[in-house]
N, C-alpha and C. Protein backbone atom coordinates (compact mmCIF):
# COMPACT_ATOMS: atom_id res chain seq x y z
N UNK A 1 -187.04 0.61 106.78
CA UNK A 1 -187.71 0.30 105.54
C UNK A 1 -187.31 -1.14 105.15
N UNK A 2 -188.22 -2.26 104.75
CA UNK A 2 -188.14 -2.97 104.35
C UNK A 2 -188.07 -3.45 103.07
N UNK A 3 -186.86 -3.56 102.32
CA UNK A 3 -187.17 -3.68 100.52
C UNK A 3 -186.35 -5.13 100.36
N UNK A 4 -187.21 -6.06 99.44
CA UNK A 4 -186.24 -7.25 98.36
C UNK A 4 -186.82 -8.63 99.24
N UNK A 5 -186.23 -9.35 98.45
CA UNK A 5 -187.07 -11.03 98.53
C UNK A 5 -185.56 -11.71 99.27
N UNK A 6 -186.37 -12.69 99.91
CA UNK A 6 -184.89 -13.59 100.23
C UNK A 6 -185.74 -15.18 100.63
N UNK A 7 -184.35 -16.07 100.32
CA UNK A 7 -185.08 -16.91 100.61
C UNK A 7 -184.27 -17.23 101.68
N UNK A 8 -184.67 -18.36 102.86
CA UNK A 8 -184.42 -18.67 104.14
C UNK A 8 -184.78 -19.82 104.42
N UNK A 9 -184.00 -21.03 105.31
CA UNK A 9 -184.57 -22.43 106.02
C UNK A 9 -185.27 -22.18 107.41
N UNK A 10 -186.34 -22.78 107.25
CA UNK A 10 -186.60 -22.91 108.96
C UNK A 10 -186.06 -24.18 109.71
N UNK A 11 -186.05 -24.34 110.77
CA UNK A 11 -184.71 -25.19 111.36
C UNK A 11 -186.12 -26.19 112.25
N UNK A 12 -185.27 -27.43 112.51
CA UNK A 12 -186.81 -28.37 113.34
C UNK A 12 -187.52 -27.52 114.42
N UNK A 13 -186.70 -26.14 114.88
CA UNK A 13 -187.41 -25.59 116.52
C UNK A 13 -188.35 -24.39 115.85
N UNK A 14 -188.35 -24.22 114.36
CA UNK A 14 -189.71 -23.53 113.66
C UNK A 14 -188.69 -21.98 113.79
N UNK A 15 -187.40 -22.39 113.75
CA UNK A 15 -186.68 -20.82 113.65
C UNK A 15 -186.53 -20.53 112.21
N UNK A 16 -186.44 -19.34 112.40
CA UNK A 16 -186.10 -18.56 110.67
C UNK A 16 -185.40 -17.59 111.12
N UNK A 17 -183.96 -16.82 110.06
CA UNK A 17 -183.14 -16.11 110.02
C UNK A 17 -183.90 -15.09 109.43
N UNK A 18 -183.68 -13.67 110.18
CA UNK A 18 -184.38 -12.62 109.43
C UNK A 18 -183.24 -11.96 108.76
N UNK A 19 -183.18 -11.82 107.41
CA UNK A 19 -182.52 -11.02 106.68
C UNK A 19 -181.78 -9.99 107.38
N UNK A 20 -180.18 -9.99 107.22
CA UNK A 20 -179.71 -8.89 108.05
C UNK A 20 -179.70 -7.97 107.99
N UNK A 21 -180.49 -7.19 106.67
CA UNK A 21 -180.73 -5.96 106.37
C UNK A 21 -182.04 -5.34 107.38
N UNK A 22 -182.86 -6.19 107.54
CA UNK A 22 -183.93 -6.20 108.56
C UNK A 22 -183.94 -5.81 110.01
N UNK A 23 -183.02 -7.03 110.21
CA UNK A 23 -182.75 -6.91 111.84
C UNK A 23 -182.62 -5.48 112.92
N UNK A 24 -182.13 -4.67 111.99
CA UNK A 24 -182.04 -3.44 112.72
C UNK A 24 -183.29 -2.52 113.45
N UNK A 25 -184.44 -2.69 112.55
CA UNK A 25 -185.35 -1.94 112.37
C UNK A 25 -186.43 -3.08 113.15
N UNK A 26 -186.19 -3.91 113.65
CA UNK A 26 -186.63 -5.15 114.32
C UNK A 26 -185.98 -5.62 116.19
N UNK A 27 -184.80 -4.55 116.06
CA UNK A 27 -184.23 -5.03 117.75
C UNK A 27 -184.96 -4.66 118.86
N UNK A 28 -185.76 -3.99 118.63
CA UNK A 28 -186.95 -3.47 119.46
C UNK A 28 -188.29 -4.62 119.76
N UNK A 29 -187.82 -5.34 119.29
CA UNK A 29 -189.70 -6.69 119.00
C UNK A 29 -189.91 -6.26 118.29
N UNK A 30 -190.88 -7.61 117.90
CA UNK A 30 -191.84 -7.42 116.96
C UNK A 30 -192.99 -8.16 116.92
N UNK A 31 -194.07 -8.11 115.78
CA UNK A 31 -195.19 -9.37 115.95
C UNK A 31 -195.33 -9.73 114.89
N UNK A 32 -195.45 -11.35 115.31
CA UNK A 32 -195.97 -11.94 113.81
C UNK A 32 -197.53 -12.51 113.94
N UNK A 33 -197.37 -12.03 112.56
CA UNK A 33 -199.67 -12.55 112.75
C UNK A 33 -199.95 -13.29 111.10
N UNK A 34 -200.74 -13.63 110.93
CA UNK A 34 -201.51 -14.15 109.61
C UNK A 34 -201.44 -13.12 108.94
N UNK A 35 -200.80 -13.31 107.64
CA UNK A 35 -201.36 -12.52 106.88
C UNK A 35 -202.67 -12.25 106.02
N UNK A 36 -202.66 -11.74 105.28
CA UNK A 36 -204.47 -11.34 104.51
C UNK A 36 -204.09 -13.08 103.46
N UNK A 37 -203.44 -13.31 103.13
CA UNK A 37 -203.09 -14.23 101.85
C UNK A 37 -202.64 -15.38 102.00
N UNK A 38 -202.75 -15.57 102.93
CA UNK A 38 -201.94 -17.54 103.82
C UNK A 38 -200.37 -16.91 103.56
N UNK A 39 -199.74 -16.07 103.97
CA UNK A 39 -198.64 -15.44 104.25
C UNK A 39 -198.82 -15.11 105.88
N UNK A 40 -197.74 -14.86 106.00
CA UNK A 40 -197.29 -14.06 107.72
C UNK A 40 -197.06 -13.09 107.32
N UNK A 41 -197.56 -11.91 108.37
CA UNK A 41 -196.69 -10.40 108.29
C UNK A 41 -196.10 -10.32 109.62
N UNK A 42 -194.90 -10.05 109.54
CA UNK A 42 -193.86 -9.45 110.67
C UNK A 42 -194.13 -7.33 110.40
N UNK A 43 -194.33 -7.57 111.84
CA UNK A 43 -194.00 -6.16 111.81
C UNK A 43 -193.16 -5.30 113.26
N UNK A 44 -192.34 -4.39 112.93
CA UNK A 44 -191.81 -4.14 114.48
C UNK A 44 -192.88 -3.48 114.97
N UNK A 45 -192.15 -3.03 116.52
CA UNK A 45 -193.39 -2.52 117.38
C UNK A 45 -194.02 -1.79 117.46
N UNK A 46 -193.68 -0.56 116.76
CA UNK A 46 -194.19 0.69 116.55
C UNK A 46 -195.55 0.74 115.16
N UNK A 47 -194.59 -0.21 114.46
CA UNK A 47 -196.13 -0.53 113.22
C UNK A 47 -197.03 -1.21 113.68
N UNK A 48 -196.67 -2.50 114.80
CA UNK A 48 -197.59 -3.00 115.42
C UNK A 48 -198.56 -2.26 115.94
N UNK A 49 -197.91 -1.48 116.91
CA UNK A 49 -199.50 -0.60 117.69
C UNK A 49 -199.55 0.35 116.94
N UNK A 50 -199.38 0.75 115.64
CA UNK A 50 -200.64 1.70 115.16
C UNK A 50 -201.46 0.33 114.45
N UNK A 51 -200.79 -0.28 113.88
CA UNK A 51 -202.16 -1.13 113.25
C UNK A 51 -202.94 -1.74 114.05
N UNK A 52 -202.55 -2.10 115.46
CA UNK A 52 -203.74 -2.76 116.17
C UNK A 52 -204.22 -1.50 116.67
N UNK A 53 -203.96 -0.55 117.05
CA UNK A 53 -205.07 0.42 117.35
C UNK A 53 -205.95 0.97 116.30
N UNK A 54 -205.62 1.01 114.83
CA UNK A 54 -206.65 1.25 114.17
C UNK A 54 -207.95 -0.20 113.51
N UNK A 55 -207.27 -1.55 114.25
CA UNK A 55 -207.76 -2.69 114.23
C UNK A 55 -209.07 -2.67 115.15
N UNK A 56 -208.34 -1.88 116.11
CA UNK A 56 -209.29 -2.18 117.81
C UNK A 56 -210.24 -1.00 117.66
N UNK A 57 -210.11 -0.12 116.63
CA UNK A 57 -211.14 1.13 116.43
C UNK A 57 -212.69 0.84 115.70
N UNK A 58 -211.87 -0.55 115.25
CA UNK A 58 -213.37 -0.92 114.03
C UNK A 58 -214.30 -1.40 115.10
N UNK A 59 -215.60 -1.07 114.29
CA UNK A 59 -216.96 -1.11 115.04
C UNK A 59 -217.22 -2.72 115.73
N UNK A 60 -217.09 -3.37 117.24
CA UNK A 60 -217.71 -4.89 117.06
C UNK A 60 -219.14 -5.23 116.62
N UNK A 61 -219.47 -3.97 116.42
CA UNK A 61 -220.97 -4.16 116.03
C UNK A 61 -220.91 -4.81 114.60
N UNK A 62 -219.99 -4.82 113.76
CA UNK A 62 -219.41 -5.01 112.71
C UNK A 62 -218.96 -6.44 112.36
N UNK A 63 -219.65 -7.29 111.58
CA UNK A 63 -219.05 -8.63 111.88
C UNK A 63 -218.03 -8.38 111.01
N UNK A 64 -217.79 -8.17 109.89
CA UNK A 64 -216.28 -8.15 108.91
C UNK A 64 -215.33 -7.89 109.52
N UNK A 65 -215.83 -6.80 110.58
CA UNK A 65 -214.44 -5.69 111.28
C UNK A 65 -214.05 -6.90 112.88
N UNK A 66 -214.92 -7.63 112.92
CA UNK A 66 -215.19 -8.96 114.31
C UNK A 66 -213.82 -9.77 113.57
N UNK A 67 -214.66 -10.48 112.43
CA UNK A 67 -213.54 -10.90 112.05
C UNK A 67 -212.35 -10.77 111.26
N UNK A 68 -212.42 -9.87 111.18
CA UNK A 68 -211.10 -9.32 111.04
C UNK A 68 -210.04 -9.18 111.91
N UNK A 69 -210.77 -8.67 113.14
CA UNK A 69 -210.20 -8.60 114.35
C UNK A 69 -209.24 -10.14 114.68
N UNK A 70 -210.19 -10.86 114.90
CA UNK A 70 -209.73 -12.23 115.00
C UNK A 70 -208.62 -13.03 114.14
N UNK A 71 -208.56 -12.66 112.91
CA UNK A 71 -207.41 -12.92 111.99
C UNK A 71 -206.40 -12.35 112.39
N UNK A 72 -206.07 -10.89 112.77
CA UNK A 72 -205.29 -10.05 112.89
C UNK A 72 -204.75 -10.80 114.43
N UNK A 73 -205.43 -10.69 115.89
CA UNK A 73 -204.95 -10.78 117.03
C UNK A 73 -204.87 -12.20 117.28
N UNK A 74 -205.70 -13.23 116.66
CA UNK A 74 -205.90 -14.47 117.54
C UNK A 74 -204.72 -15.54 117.34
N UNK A 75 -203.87 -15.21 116.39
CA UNK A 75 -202.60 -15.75 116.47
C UNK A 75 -201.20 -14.91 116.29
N UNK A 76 -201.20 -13.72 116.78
CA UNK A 76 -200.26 -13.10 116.57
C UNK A 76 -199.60 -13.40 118.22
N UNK A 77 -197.84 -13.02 117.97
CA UNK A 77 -196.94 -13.48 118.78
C UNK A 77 -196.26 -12.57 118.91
N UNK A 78 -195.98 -11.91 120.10
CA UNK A 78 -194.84 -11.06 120.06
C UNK A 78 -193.45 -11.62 120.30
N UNK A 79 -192.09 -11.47 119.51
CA UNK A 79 -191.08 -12.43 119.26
C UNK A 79 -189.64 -10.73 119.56
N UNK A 80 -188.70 -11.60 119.75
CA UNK A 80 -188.01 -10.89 119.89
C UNK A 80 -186.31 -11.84 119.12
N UNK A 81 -185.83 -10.94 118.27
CA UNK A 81 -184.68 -11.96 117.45
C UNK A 81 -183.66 -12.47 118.28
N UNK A 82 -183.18 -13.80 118.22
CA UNK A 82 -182.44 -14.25 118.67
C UNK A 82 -180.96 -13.82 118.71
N UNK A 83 -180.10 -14.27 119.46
CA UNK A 83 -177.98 -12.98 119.08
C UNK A 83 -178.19 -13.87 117.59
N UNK A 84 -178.65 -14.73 116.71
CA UNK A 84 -178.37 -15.38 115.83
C UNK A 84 -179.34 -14.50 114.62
N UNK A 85 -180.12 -13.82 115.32
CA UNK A 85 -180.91 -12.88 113.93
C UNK A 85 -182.31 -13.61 113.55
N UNK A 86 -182.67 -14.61 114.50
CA UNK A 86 -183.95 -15.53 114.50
C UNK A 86 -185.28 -15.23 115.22
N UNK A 87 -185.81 -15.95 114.64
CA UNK A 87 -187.39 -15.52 115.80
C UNK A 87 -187.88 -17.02 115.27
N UNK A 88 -188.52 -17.15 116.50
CA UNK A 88 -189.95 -18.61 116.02
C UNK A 88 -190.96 -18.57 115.88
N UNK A 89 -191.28 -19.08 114.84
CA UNK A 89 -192.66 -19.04 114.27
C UNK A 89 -193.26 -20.55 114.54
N UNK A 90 -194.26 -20.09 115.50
CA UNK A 90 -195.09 -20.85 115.95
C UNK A 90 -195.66 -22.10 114.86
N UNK A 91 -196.20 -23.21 115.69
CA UNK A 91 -196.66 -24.60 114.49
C UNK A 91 -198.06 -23.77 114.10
N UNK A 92 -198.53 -23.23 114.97
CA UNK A 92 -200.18 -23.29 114.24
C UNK A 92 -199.56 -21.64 113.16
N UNK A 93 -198.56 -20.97 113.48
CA UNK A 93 -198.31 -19.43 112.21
C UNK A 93 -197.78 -20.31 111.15
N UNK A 94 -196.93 -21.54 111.27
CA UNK A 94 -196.42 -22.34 110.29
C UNK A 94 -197.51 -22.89 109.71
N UNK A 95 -198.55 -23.78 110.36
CA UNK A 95 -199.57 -24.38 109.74
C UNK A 95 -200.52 -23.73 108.43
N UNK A 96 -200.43 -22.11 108.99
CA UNK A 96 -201.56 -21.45 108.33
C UNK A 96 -201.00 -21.15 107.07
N UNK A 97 -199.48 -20.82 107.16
CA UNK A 97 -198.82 -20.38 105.86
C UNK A 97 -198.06 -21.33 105.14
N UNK A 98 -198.52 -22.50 105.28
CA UNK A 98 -197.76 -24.28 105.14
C UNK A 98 -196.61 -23.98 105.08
N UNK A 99 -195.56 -23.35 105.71
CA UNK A 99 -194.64 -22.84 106.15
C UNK A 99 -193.97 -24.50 106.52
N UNK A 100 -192.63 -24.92 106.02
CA UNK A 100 -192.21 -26.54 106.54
C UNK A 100 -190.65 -26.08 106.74
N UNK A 101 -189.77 -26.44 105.27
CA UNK A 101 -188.34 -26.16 105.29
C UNK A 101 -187.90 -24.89 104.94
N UNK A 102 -188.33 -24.13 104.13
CA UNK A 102 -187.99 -23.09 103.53
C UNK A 102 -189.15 -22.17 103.64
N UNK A 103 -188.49 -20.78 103.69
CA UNK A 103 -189.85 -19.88 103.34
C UNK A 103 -189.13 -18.58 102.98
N UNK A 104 -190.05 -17.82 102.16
CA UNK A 104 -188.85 -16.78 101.16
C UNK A 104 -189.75 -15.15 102.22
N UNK A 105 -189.14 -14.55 102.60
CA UNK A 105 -188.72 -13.12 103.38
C UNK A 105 -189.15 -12.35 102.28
N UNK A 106 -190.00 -11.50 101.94
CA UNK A 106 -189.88 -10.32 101.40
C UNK A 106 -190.61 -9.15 102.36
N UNK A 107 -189.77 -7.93 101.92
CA UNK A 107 -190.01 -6.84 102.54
C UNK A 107 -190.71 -5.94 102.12
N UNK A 108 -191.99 -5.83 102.94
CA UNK A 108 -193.09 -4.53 101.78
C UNK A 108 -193.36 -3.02 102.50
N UNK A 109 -191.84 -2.09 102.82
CA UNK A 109 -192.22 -1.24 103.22
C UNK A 109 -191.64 -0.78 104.85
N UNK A 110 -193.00 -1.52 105.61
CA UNK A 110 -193.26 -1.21 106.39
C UNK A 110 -193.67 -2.29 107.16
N UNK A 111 -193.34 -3.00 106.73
CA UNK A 111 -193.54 -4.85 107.15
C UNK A 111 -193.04 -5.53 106.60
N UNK A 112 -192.89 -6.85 106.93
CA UNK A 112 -192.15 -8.11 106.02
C UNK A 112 -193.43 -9.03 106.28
N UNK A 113 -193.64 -10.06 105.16
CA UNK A 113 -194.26 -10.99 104.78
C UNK A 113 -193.20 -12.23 104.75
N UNK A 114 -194.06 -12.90 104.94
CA UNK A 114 -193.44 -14.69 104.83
C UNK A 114 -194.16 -15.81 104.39
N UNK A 115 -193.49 -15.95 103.28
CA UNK A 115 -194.19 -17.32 102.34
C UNK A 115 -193.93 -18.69 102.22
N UNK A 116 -194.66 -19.32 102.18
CA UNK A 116 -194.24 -20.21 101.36
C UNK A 116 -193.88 -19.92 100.03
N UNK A 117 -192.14 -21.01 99.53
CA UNK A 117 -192.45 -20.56 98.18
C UNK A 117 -192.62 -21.23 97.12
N UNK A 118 -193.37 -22.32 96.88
CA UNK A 118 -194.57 -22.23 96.14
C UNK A 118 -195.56 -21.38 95.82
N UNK A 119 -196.13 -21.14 97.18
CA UNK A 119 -197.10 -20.07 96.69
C UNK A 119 -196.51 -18.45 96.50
N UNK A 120 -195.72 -18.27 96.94
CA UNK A 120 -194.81 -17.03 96.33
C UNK A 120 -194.56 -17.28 94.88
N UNK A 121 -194.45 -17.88 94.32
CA UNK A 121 -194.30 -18.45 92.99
C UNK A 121 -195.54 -18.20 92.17
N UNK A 122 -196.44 -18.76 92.61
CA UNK A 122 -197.87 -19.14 92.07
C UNK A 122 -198.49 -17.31 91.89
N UNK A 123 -198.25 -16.74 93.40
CA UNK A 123 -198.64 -15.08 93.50
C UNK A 123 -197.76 -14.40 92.19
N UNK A 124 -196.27 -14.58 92.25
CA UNK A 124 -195.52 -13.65 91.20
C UNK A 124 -195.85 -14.12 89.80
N UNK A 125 -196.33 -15.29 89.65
CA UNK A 125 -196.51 -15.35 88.07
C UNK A 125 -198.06 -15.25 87.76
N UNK A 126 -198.67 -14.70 88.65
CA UNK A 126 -199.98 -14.25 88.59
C UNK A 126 -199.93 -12.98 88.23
N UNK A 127 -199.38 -12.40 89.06
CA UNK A 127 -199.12 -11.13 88.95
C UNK A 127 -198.57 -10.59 87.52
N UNK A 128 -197.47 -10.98 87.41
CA UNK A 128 -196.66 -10.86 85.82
C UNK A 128 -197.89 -11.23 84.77
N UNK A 129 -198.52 -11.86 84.66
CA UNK A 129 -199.62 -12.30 83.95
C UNK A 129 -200.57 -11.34 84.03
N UNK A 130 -201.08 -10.96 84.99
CA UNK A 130 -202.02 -9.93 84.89
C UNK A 130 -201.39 -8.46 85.47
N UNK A 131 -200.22 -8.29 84.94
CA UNK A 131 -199.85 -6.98 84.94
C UNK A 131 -199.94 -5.95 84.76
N UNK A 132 -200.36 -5.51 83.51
CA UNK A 132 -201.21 -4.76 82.97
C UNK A 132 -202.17 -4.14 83.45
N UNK A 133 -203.24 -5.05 83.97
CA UNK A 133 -204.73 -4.57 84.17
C UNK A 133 -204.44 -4.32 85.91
N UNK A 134 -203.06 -4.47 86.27
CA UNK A 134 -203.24 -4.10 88.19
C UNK A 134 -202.76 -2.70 87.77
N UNK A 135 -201.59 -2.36 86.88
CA UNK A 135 -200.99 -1.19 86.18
C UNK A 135 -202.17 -0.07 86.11
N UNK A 136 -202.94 -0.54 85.33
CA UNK A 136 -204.24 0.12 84.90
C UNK A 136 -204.62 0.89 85.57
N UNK A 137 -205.35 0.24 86.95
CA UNK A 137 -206.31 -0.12 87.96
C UNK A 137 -205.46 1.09 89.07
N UNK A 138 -204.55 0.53 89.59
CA UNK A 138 -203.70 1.49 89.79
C UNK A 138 -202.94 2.23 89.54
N UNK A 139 -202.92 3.22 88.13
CA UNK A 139 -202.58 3.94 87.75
C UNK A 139 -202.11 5.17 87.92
N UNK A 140 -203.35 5.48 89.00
CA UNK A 140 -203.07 7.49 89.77
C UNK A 140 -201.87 7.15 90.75
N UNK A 141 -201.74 5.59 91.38
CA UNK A 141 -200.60 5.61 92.37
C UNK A 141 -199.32 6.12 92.22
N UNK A 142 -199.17 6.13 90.34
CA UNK A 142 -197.71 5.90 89.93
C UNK A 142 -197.46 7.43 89.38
């Protein structure tokens, strides 16, 4: 399970330290891909192939589910952590998530995300701002 925020440097070779609470549930591989939000999602291997098999189920007849496809596979990396607790994130996974010196780790679950944090910033005080009406909206969840 993945829970809590952290922040982290990436180093000139595009390495990042994965939270050592993480690492465990990660010694097996893992993949990193684009996230839905100009974020990265890390996920280990076992979340990996159910989500790409229910990825690879959608119709190609389907352009949303086409590209979707393509977001999901066309830059994902399978990485494995370094004895130092690292993985590299590629220039073009850095590019997409303007990913440079720093990028803040949070854990949602069943995956980890990776931000920039600026825009981790920009997302949480959005959020706090419109709190309420996500509360609302999702209400039966709670």
């Amino acid at each position: 399970m993945f829970l809590g925020r952290f922040s982290h440097n990436l180093d000139a070779k595009g390495r990042l330290a994965i939270p050592a609470k993480f690492r465990g549930a990660l010694a097996d591989g893992l993949v990193v891909t684009r996230g839905i939000d100009r974020c990265l999602s890390v996920y280990p291997l076992a979340a990996w192939q159910t989500l790409a098999e229910r990825v690879s189920a959608l119709s190609i007849s389907d352009p949303d589910a086409r590209q979707f496809r393509r977001i999901v596979f066309a830059e994902a990396a399978d990485e494995a952590l370094d004895s130092q607790g690292r993985i590299v994130v590629g220039a073009e996974l850095r590019r997409y998530a303007a990913l440079d010196r720093e990028a803040v780790v949070v854990g949602m679950n069943t995956y980890i995300e990776i931000w920039n944090p600026e825009r981790w910033e920009r997302l949480t005080a959005t959020v706090e701002d419109e709190g309420t009406g996500i509360a609302q909206r999702l209400a039966d969840l709670i």
